[in-house]
C-alpha atoms as a PDB file:
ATOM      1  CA  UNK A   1      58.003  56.063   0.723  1.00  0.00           C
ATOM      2  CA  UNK A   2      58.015  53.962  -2.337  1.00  0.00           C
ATOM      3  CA  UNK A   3      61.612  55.332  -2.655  1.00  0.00           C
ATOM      4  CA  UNK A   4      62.431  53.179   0.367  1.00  0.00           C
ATOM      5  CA  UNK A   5      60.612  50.038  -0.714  1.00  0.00           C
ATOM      6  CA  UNK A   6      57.287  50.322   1.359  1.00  0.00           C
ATOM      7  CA  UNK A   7      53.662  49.599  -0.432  1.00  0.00           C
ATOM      8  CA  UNK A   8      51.016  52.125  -0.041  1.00  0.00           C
ATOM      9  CA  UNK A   9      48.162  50.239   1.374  1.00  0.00           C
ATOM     10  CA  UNK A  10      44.949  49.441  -0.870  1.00  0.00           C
ATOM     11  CA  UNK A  11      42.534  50.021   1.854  1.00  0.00           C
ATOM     12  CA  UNK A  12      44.057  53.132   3.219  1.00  0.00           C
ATOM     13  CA  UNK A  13      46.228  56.105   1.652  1.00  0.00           C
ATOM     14  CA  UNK A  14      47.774  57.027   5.246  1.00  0.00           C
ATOM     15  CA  UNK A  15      49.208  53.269   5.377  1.00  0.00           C
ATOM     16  CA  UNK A  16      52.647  52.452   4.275  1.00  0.00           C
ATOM     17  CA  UNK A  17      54.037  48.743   4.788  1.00  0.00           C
ATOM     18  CA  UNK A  18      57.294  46.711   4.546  1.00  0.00           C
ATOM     19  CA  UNK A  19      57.896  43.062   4.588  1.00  0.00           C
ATOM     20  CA  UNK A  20      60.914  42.615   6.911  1.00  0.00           C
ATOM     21  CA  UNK A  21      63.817  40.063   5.833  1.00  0.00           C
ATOM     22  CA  UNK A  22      62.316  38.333   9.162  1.00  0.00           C
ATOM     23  CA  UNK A  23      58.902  37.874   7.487  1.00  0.00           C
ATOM     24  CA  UNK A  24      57.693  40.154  10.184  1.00  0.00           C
ATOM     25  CA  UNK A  25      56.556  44.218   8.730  1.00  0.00           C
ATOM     26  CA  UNK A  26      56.868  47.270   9.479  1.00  0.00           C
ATOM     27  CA  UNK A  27      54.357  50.090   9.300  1.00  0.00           C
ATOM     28  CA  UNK A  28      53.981  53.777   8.414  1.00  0.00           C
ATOM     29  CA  UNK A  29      51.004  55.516   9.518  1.00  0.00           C
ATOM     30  CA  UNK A  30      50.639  59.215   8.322  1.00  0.00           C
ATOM     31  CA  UNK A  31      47.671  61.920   9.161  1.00  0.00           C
ATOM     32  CA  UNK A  32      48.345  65.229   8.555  1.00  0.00           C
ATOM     33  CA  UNK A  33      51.621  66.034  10.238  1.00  0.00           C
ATOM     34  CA  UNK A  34      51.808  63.138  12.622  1.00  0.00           C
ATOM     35  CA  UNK A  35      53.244  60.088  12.283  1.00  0.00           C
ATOM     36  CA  UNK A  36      52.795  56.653  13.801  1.00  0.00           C
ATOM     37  CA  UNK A  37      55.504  54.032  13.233  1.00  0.00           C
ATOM     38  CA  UNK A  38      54.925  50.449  14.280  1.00  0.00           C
ATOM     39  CA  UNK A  39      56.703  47.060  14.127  1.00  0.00           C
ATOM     40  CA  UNK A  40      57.641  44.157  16.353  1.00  0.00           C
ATOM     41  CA  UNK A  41      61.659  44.752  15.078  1.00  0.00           C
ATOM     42  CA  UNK A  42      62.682  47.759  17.116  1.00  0.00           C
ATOM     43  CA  UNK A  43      65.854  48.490  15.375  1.00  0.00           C
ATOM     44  CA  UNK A  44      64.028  48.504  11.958  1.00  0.00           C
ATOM     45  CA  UNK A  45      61.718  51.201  13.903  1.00  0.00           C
ATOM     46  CA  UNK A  46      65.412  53.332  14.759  1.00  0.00           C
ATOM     47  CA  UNK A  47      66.508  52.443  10.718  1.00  0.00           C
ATOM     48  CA  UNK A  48      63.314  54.062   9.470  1.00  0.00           C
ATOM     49  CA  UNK A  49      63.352  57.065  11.970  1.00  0.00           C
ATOM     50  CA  UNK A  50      66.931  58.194  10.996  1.00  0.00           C
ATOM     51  CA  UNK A  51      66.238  57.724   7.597  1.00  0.00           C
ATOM     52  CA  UNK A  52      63.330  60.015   7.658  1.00  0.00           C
ATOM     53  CA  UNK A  53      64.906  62.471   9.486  1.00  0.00           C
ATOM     54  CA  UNK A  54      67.289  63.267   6.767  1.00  0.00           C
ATOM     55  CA  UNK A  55      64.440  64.090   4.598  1.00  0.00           C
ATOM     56  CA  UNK A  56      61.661  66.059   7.002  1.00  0.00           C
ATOM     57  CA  UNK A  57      62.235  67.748   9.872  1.00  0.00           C
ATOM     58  CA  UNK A  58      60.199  65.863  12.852  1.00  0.00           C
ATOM     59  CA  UNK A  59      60.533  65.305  16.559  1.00  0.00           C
ATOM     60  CA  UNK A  60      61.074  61.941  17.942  1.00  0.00           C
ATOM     61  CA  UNK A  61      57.930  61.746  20.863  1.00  0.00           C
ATOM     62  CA  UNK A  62      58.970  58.158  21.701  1.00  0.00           C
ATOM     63  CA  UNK A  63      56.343  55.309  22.448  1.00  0.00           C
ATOM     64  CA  UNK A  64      53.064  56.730  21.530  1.00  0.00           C
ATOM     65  CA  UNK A  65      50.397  56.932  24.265  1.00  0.00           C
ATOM     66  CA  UNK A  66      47.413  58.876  21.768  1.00  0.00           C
ATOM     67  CA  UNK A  67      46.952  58.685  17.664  1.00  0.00           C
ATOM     68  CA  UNK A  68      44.157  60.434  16.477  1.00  0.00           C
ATOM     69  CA  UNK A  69      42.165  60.844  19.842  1.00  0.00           C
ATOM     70  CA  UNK A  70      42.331  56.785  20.669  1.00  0.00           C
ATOM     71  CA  UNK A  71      44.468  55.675  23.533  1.00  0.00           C
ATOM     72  CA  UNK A  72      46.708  53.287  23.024  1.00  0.00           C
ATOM     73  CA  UNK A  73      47.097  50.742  25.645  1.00  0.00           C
ATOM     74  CA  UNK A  74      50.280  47.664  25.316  1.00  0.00           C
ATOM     75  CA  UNK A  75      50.421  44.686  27.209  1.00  0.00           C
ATOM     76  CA  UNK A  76      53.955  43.430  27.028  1.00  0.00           C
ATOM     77  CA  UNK A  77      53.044  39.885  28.637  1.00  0.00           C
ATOM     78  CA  UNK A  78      50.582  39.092  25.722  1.00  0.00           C
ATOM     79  CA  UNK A  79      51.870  40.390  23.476  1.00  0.00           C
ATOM     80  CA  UNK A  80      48.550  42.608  22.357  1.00  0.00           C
ATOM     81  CA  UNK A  81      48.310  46.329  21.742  1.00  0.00           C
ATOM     82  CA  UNK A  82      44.450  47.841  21.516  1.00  0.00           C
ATOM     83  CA  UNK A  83      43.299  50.988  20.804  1.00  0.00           C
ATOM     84  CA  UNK A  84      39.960  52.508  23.057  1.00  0.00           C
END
């Protein structure tokens, strides 16, 4: 991932980041063979899925509902995503 200008995080191997030309970032989660990619910038989210598809062969399960036995709940109107 370094190839593609993300940081591994300090705190966590699994964790991959990119600052955004928007100031906003982009994130890489990886356990195992799943994969967990999460942003506020949807079409960087599409950018970094083709580009990884070129390299590993994955399936596209669209908006996750489970990482790692936590559900993850969204609400859209604030803005807030938690994990339980």
């Amino acid at each position: 991932m370094n190839g593609h200008g993300y940081t591994r995080s300090l705190y966590d191997p699994c964790v991959y980041f990119r600052k955004l030309p928007s100031s906003e970032y982009i994130y890489l989660l990886l356990y195992v063979d799943d994969m967990l990619i999460a942003s506020k910038n949807r079409s960087s989210i599409d950018k970094l899925k083709v580009q990884l598809s070129y390299e590993l062969e994955m399936k596209d399960l669209k908006e996750a509902k489970r990482i790692l036995g936590m559900k993850i709940e969204r609400d859209i109107v604030k803005g807030r995503v938690s994990l339980t």
